[in-house]
Protein backbone atom coordinates (compact mmCIF):
# COMPACT_ATOMS: atom_id res chain seq x y z
CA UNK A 1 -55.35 10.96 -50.64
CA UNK A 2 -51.81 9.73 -51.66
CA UNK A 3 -50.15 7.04 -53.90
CA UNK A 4 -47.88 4.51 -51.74
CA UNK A 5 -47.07 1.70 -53.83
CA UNK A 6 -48.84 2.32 -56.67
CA UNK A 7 -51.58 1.81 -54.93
CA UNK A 8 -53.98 5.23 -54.11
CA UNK A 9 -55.58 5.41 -50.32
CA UNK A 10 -57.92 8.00 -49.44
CA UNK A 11 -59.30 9.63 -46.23
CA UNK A 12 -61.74 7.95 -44.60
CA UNK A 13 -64.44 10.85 -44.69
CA UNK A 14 -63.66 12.00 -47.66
CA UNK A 15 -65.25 10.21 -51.20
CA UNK A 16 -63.05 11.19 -54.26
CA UNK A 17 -63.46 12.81 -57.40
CA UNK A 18 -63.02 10.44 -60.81
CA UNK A 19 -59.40 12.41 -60.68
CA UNK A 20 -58.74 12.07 -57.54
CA UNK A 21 -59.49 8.44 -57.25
CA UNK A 22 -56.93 7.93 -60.09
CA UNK A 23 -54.33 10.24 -59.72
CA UNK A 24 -53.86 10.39 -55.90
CA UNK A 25 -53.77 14.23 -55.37
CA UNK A 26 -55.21 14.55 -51.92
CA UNK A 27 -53.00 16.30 -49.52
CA UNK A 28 -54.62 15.64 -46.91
CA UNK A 29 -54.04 11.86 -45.75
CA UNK A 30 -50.48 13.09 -47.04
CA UNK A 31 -50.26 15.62 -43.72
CA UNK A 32 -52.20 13.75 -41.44
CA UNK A 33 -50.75 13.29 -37.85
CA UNK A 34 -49.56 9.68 -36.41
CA UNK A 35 -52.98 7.84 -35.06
CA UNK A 36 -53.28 5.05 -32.69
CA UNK A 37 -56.08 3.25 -34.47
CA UNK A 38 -59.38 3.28 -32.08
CA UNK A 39 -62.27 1.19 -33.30
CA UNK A 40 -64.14 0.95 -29.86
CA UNK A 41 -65.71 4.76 -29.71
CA UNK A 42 -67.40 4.78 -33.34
CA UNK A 43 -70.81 5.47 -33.72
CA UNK A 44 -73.33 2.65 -34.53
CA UNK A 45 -76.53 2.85 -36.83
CA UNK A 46 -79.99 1.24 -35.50
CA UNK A 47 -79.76 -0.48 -38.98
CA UNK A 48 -76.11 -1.83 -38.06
CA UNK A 49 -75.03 -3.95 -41.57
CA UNK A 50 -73.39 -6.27 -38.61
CA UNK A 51 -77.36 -7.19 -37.06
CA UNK A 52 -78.46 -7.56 -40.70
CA UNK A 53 -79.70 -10.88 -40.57
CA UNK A 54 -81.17 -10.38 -37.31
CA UNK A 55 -83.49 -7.30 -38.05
CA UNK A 56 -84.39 -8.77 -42.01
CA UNK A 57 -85.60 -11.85 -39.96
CA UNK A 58 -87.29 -10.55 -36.96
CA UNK A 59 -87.93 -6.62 -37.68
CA UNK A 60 -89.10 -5.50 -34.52
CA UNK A 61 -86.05 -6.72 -32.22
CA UNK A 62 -83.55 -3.89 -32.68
CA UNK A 63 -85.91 -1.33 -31.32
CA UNK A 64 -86.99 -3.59 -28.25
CA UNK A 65 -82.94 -3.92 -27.81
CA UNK A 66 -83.19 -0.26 -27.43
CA UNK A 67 -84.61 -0.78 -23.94
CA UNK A 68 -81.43 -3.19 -22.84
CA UNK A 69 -78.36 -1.66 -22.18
CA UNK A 70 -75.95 -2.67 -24.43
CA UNK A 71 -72.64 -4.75 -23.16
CA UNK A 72 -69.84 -5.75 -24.14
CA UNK A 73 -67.89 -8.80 -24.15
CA UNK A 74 -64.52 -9.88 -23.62
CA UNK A 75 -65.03 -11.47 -26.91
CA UNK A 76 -66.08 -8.43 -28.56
CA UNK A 77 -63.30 -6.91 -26.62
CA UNK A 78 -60.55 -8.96 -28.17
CA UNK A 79 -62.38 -8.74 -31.60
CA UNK A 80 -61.98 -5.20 -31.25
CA UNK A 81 -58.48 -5.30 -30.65
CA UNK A 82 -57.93 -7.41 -33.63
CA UNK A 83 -59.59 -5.71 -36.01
CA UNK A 84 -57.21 -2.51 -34.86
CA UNK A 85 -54.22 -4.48 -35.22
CA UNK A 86 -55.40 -6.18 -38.68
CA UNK A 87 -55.81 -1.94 -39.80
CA UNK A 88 -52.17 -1.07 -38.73
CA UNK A 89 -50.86 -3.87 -40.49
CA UNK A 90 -52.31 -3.04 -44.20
CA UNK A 91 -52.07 0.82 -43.43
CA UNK A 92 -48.64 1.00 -41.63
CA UNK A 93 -46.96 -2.32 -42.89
CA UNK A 94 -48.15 -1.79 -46.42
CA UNK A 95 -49.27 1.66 -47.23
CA UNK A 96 -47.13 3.63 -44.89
CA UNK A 97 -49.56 5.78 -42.92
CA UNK A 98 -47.84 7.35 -40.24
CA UNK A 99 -49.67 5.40 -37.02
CA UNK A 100 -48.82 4.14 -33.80
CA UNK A 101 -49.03 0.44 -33.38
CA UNK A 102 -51.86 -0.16 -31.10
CA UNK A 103 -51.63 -2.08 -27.21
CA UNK A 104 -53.40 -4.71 -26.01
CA UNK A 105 -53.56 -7.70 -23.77
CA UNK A 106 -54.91 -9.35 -26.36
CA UNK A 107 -52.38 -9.67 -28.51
CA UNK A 108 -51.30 -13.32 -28.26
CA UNK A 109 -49.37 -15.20 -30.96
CA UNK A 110 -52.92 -16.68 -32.08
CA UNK A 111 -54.10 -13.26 -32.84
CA UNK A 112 -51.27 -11.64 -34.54
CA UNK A 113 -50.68 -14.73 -36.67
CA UNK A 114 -54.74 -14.19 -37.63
CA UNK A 115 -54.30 -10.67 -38.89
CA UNK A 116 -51.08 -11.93 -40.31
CA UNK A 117 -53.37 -13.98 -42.73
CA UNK A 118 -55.19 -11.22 -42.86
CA UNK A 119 -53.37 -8.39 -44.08
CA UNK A 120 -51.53 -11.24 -46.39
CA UNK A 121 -54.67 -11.60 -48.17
CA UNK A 122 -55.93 -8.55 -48.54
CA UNK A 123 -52.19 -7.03 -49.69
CA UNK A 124 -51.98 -9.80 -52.54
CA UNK A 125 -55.65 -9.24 -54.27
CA UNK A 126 -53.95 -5.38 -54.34
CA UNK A 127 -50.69 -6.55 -55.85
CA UNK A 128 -52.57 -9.25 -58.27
CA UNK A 129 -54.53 -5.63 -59.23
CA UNK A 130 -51.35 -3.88 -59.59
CA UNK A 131 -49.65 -7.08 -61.69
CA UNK A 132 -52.50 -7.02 -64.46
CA UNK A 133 -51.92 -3.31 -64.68
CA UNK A 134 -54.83 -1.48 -62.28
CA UNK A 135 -53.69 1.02 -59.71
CA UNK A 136 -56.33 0.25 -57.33
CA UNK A 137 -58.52 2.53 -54.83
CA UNK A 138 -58.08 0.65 -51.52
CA UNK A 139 -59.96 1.80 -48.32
CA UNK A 140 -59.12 1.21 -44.83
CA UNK A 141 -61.68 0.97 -42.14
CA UNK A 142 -64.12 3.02 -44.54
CA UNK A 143 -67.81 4.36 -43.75
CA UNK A 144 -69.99 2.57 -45.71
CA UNK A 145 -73.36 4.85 -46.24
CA UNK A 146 -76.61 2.43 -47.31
CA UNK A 147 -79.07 4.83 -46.13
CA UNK A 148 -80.45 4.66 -49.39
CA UNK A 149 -81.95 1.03 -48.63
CA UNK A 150 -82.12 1.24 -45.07
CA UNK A 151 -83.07 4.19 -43.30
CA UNK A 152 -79.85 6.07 -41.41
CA UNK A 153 -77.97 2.99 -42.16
CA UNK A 154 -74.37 2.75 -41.87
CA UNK A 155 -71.60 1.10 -41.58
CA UNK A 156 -67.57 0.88 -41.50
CA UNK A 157 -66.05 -2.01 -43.98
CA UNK A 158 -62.94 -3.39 -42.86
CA UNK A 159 -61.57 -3.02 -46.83
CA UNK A 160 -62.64 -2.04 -49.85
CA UNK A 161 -61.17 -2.07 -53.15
CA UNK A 162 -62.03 -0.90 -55.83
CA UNK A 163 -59.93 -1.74 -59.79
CA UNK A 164 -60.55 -3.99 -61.92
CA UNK A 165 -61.32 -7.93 -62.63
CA UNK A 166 -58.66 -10.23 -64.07
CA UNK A 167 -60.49 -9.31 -67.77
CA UNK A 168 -60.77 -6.25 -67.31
CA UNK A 169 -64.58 -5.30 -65.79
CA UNK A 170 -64.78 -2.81 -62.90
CA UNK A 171 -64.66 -4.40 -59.33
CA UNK A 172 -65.20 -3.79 -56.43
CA UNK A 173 -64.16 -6.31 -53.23
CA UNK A 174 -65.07 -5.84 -50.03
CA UNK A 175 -63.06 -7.53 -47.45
CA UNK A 176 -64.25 -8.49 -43.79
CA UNK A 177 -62.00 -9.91 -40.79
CA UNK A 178 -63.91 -12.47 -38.26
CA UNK A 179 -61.96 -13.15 -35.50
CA UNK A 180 -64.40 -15.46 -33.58
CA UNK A 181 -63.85 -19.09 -33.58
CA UNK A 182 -67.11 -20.32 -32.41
CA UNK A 183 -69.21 -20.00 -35.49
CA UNK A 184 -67.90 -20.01 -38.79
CA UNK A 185 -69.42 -17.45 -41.00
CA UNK A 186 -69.94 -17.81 -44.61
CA UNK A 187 -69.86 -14.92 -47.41
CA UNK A 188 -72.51 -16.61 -49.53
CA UNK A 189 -75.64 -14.03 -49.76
CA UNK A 190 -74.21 -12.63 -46.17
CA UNK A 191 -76.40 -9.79 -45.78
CA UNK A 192 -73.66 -7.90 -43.75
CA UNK A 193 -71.26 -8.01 -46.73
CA UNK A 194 -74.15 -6.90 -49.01
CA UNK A 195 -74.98 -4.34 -46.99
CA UNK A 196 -71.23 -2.98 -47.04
CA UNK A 197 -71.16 -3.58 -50.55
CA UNK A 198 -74.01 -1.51 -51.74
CA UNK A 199 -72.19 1.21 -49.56
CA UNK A 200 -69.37 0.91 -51.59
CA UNK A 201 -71.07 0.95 -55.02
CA UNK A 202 -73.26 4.10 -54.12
CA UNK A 203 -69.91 5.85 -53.09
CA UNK A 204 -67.27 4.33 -55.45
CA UNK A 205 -68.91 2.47 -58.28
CA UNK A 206 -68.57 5.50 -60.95
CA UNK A 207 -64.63 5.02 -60.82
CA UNK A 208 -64.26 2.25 -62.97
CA UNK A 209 -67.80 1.07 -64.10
CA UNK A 210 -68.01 -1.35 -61.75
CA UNK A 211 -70.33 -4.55 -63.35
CA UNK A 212 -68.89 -7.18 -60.44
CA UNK A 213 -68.88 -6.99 -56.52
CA UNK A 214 -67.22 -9.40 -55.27
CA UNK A 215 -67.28 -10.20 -50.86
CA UNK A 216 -64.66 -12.25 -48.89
CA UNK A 217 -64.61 -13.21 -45.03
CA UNK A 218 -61.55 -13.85 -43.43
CA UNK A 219 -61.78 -16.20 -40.50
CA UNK A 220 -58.25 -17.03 -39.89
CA UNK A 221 -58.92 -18.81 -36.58
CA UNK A 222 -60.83 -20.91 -38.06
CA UNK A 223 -59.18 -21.23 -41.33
CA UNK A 224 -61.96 -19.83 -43.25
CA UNK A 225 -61.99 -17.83 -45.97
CA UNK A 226 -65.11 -17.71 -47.88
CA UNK A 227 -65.82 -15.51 -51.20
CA UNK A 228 -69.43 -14.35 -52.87
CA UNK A 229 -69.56 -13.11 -56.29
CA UNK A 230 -72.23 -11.23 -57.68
CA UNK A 231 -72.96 -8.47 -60.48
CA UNK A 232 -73.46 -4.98 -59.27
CA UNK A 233 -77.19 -5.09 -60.73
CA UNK A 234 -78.06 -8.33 -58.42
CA UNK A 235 -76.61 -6.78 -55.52
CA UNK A 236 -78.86 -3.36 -56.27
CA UNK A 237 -82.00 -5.75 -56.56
CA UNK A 238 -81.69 -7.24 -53.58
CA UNK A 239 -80.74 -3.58 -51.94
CA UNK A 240 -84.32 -2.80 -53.43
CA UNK A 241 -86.03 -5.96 -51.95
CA UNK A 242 -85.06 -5.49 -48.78
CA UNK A 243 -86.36 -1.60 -48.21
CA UNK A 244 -89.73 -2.87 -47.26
CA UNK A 245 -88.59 -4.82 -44.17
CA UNK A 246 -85.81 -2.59 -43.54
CA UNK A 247 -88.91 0.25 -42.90
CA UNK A 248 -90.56 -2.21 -40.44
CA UNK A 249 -87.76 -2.89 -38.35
CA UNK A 250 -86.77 1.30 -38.07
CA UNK A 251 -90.06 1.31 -37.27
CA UNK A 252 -89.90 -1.34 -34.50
CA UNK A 253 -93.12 -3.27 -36.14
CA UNK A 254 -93.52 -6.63 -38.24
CA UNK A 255 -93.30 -10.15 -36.50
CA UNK A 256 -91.19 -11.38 -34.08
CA UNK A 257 -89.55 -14.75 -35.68
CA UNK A 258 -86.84 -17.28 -33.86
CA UNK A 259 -83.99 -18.33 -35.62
CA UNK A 260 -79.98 -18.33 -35.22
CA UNK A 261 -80.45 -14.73 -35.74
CA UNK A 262 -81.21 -14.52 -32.24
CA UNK A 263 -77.55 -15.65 -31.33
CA UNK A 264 -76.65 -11.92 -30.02
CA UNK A 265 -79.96 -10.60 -29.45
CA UNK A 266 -80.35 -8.65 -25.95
CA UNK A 267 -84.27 -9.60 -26.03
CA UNK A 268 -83.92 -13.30 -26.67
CA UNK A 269 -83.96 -14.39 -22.37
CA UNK A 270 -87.36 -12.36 -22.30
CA UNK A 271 -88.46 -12.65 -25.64
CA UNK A 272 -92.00 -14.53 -25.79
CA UNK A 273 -91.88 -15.92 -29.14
CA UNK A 274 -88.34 -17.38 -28.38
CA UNK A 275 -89.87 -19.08 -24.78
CA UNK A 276 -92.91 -19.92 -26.89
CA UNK A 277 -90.74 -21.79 -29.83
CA UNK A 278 -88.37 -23.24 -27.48
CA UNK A 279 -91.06 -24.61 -25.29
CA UNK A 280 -93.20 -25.75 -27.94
CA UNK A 281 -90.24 -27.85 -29.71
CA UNK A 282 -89.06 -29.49 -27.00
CA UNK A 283 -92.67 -30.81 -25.96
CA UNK A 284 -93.09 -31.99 -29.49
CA UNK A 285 -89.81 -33.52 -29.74
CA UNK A 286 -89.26 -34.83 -27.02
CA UNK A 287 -92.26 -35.10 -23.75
CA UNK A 288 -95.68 -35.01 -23.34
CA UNK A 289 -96.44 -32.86 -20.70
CA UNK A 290 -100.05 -32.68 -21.12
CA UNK A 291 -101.58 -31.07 -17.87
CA UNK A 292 -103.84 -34.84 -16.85
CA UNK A 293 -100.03 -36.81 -17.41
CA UNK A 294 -98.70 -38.74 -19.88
CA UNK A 295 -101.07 -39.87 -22.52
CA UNK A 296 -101.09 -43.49 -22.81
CA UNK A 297 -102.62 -43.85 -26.40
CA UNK A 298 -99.47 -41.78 -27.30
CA UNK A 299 -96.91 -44.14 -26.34
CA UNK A 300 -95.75 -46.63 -28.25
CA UNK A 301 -95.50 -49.80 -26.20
CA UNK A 302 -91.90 -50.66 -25.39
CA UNK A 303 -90.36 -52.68 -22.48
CA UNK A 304 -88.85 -49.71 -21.37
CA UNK A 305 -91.89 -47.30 -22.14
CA UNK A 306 -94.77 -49.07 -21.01
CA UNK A 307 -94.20 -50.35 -17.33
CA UNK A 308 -97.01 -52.41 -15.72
CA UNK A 309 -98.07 -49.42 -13.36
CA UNK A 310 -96.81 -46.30 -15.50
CA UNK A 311 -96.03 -43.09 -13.47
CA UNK A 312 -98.77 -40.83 -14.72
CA UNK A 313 -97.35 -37.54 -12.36
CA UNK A 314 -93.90 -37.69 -14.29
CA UNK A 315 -93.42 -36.70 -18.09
CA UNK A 316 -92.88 -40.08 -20.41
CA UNK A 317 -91.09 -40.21 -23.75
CA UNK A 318 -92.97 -40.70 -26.44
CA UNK A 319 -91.04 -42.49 -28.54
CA UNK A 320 -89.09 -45.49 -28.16
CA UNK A 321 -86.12 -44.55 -25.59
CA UNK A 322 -83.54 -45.38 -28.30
CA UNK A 323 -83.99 -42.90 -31.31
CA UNK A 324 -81.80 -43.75 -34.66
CA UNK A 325 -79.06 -41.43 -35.43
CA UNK A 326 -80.93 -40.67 -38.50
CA UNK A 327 -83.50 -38.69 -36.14
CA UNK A 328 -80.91 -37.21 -33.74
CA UNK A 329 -79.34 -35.95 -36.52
CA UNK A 330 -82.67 -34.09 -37.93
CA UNK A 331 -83.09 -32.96 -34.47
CA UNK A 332 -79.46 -31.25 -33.63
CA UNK A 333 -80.59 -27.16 -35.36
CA UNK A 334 -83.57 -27.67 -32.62
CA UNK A 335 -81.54 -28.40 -29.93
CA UNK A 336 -78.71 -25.58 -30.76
CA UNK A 337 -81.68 -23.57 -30.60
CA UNK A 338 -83.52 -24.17 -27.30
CA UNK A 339 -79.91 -24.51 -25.75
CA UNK A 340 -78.71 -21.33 -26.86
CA UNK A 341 -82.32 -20.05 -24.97
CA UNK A 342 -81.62 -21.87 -21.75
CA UNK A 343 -78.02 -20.31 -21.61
CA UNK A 344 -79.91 -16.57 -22.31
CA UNK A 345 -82.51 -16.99 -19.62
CA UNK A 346 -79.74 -18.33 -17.13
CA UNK A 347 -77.51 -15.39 -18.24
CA UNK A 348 -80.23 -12.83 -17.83
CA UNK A 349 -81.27 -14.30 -14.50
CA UNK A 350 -77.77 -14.89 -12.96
CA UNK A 351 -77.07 -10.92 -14.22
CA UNK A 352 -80.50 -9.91 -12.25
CA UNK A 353 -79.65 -11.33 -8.80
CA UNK A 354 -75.47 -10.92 -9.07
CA UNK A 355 -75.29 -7.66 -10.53
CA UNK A 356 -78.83 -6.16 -9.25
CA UNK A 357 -79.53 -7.91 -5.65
CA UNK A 358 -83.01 -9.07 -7.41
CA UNK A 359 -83.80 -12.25 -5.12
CA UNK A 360 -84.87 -15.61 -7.40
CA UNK A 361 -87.18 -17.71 -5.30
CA UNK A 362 -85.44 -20.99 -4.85
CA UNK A 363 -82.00 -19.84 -5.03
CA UNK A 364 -79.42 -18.09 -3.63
CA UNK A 365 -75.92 -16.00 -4.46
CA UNK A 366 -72.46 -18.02 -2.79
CA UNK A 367 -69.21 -17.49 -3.61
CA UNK A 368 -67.54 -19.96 -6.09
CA UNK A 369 -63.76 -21.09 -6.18
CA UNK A 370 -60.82 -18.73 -6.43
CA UNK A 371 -57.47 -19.87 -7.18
CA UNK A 372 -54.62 -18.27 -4.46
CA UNK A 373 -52.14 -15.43 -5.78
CA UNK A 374 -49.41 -13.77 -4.32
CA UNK A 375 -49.83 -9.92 -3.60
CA UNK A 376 -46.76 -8.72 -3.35
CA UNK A 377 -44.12 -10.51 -6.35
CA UNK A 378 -40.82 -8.81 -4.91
CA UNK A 379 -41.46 -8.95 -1.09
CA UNK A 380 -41.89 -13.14 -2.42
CA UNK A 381 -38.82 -13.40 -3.83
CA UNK A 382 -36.87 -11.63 -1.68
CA UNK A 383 -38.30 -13.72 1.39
CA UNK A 384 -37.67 -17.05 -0.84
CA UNK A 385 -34.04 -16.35 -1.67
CA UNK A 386 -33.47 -15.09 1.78
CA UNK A 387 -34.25 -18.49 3.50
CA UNK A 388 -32.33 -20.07 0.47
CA UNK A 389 -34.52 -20.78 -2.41
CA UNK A 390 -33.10 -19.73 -5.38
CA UNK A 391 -34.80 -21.90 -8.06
CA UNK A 392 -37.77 -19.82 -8.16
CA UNK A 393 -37.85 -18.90 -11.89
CA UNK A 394 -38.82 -20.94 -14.79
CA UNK A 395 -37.20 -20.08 -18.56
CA UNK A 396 -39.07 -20.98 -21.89
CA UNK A 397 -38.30 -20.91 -25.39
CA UNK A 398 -39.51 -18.20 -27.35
CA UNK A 399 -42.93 -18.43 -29.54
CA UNK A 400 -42.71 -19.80 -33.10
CA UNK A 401 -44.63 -15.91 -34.31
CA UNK A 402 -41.70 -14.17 -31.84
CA UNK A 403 -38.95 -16.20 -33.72
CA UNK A 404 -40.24 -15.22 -37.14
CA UNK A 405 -40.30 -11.69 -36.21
CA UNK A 406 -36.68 -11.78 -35.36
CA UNK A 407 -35.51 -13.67 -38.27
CA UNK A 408 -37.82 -12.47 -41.10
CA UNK A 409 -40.14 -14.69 -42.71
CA UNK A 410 -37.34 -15.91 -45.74
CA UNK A 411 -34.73 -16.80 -43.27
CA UNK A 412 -36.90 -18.49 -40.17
CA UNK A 413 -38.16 -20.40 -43.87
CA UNK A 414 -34.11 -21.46 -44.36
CA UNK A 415 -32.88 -21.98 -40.44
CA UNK A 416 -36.02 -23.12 -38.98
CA UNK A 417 -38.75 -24.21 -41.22
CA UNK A 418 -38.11 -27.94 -41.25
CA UNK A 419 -38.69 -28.28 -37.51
CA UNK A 420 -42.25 -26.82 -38.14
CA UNK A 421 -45.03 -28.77 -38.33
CA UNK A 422 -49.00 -28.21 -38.27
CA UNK A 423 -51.16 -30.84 -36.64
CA UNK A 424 -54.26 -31.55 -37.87
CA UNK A 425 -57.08 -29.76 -35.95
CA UNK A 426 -59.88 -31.37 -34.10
CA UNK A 427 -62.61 -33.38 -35.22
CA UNK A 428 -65.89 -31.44 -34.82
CA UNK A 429 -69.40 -32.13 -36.53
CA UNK A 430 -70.80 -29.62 -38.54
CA UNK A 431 -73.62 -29.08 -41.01
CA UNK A 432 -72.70 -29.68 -44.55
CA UNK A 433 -73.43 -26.23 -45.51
CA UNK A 434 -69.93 -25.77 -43.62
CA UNK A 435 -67.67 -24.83 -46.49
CA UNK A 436 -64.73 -26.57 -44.96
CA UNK A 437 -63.91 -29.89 -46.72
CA UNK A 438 -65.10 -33.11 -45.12
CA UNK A 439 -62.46 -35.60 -43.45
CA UNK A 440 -61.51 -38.78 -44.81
CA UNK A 441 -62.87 -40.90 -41.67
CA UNK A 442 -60.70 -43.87 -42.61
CA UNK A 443 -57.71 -42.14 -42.29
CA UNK A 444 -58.57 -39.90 -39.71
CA UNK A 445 -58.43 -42.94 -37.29
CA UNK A 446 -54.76 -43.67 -38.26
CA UNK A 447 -54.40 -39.87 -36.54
CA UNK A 448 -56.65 -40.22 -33.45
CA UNK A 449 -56.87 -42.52 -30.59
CA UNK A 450 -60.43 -44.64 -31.08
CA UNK A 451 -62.00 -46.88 -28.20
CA UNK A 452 -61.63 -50.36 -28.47
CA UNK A 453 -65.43 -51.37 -29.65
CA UNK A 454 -65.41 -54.52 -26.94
CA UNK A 455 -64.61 -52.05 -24.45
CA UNK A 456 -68.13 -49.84 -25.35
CA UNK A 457 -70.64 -52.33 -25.56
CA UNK A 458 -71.75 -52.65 -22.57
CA UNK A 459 -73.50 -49.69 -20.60
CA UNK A 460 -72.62 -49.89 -16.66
C-alpha cells in the first residue's frame, strides 16, 4: 500500500495492519506493474451481494438458476465497461496507479460523462476527509468477504472508504456505480450495499472504530444519487437476521415468491409460481375466464357490458369498460409485473426455436428487415470519385465531452460555457417512492407541447 495524495490505497487482496492502514508502508501496490483494468473474468459467489434481494425474497431461485446457462447482455456488457473506466479514473486520474486506460466501443460521450460524475463524487467525499484532517483508507474495486452471514458469500465493492465523520466518529462509505437507465435504484435498506458494507466492517472496521456506515449509489444516467445511513450495530443486526434465509437459499429450499426481484432471474419464463401469479392477477383484475363462459351474475350491467344476446364463448370484463384513474393507478405494479413475464416467456421461447431449432406449434422462424451496407468502404469511394462524385463526406462539430477534454474543464467554463445549456429531461411517471423530486405540472406545460383538449374529445 502507498500514500498518493494524502490519501493511503491498498492492494486489493491484501487487508492491512492498524499501521499499515495509517502509515501507508506497503511496497507492494508501490511496485506493481501497469494493468488494464478487467472486471469481466472475476469470480462470482452463489450468494452474489448483487442478487441479494432476489435470493432474501425467493430462496430457492439461485440454485434452480444453476441449471440455466448464464448470459450476458449487451447491457451488462456496457455496464462492464463502465465500471472499468469509472476504476481508471479514481485510480489513475486521482491516485496515480500505474494502469492502462481501458478500450471499448462503449465508450460514448454519455458514458464517460457518467463516470465523470462518478469519480467527481467519490474524489470529493476523500478530499472533504482530507479537509477536516483524516487521511483516509480508500479501496478500489475491493473484495468484500460476508461469508460470515451468508455462506461463501462475496463480493467486489466498487469503493470503500474508510476515515472519519464530519465530528469525528469512525466511517466507513461504501460507494456503488449504476450505469443502467431503466430502473432507478435506491440506497435506502439496499441489501446489495448492506451486504458490501458488512464486508467492509468485518475487514476494516478496527481502523478507526467505526460507529457509522454510511452507502451511496451513483446513477449518473439517471441523475441519481441516493445515500443510506446507518450505525455499524444496525447494519450487524440485520447481517444476523438475514443468516436464516441466507442458509435456505445455499441450500436451494424455502418458497418460491414473485416480486420485482424476479427482474433478472433466469427461471422466471419457466417458473410456476411466476405463471401461476401472473395468471391468477390478470383473471382477477381484469376477465373472467371461468371454463362454462362469462358469468352473468358477475357483471355489472352496463350498455356496453350487458348486450341483449351476450357472447358467452368470449371472455367479458367485469367491470364497467371505463375504470377511474384512481384504479388504473392501483393496478400499474400488477401490470409491470405480468408484462415483465410475458416478455420472459417470449424471450425464452424465441431463444428455444432461433438459437436451438426447437419447433413451436403455430409458428414459424422468417427473416426480419436488414438495413443495406456497403462491403467494401475504399473500392466505394474510389468508384464514386472516379465517375465524379466528390461530395461524399460529411464533417461535424466535435462533442461538447471531446471539447472539454481539449480545453480543460476551467477554460471550456471561460470560452465556452455560456453557449451550454441543459434541457429539461422527459416527463415519465413513476412511483412516489422515486427519490427524484416531483415536477411542477403547471409549469411543465409552458416547456412541452400539450394537445389542444377540443381536439381529444372525441374517440374515432
Amino acid at each position: 500500500m502507498e500514500k498518493k495524495k494524502n490519501v493511503v490505497t491498498v492492494n486489493r487482496t491484501v487487508t492491512p495492519t492498524v499501521g499499515e492502514a495509517r502509515a501507508g508502508t506497503d511496497a507492494r501496490a508501490r511496485d506493481a506493474p501497469s494493468e488494464v483494468p478487467d472486471h469481466a473474468h472475476r469470480g462470482h459467489a452463489l450468494l452474489s451481494a448483487s442478487k441479494a434481494k432476489q435470493w432474501l425474497h425467493c430462496p430457492p431461485s439461485l440454485r434452480w438458476e444453476e441449471r440455466i446457462p448464464d448470459k450476458t447482455s449487451v447491457y451488462a456488457e456496457e455496464g462492464t465497461a463502465a465500471h472499468e473506466l469509472g476504476e481508471y479514473k479514481i485510480r489513475h486520474g486521482y491516485l496515480h496507479d500505474r494502469m492502462q486506460r481501458p478500450q471499448s466501443d462503449f465508450y460514448t460521450e454519455e458514458i464517460e460523462e457518467a463516470t465523470d460524475i462518478y469519480a467527481e463524487f467519490v474524489i470529493a467525499i476523500i478530499e472533504e476527509m482530507k479537509q477536516k484532517g483524516t487521511i483516509p483508507l480508500v479501496l478500489v474495486e475491493e473484495r468484500l468477504d460476508y461469508s460470515h452471514v451468508a455462506p461463501d458469500g462475496f463480493g467486489t465493492g466498487d469503493i470503500v472508504i474508510v476515515g472519519k465523520t464530519a465530528d469525528g466518529k469512525g466511517l466507513i462509505h461504501v460507494v456503488d456505480y449504476k450505469n443502467g437507465k431503466g430502473v432507478l435504484v435506491d440506497a435506502d435498506h439496499n441489501p446489495q450495499m448492506m451486504l458490501y458494507a458488512i464486508g467492509a466492517l468485518k475487514a476494516y472496521g478496527y481502523i478507526y472504530d467505526i460507529e457509522t456506515v454510511r452507502m451511496t449509489i451513483v446513477q449518473p444516467r439517471l441523475d441519481n444519487i441516493s445515500t443510506f445511513e446507518c450505525t455499524a450495530k444496525e447494519l450487524t443486526d440485520w447481517g444476523e437476521s438475514i443468516k436464516p434465509i441466507a442458509k435456505l437459499a445455499y441450500e436451494g429450499k424455502g418458497e418460491a415468491r414473485c416480486g420485482d426481484w424476479c427482474r433478472f432471474c433466469r427461471v422466471k419464463p419457466q417458473c410456476r409460481a411466476c405463471a401461476e401469479e401472473a395468471l391468477s392477477l390478470t383473471r382477477e383484475e381484469f376477465l373472467d375466464l371461468d371454463a362454462d363462459g362469462a358469468a352473468l351474475s358477475d357483471i355489472e350491467t352496463t350498455d356496453t357490458t350487458a348486450p341483449y344476446a351476450p357472447d358467452r364463448t368470449v371472455p367479458t370484463f367485469r367491470k364497467p369498460s371505463m375504470l377511474p384513474l384512481s384504479e388504473l393507478a392501483e393496478l400499474l405494479p400488477t401490470l409491470n409485473r405480468i408484462s415483465g413475464w410475458i416478455e420472459s416467456v417470449f424471450a425464452f421461447v424465441s431463444t428455444e426455436a432461433i438459437g436451438h431449432g426447437v419447433p413451436i406449434p403455430g409458428y414459424k422462424v422468417v427473416e426480419g428487415r436488414s438495413k443495406r451496407a456497403f462491403t467494401d468502404t475504399r473500392a466505394v469511394i474510389s468508384a464514386a470519385t472516379s465517375e465524379g462524385y466528390t461530395d461524399i463526406y460529411k464533417s461535424e462539430l466535435i462533442s461538447l465531452t471531446e471539447f472539454e477534454k481539449m480545453m480543460g474543464k476551467k477554460r471550456f467554463t471561460e470560452i465556452l460555457g455560456k453557449y451550454v445549456a441543459k434541457p429539461p429531461g422527459k416527463l415519465t411517471l413513476v412511483p412516489e417512492s422515486d427519490p427524484r423530486p416531483a415536477v411542477d405540472m403547471s409549469s411543465a406545460a409552458d416547456e412541452f407541447d400539450v394537445l389542444d383538449e377540443t381536439e381529444n374529445n372525441t374517440i374515432p
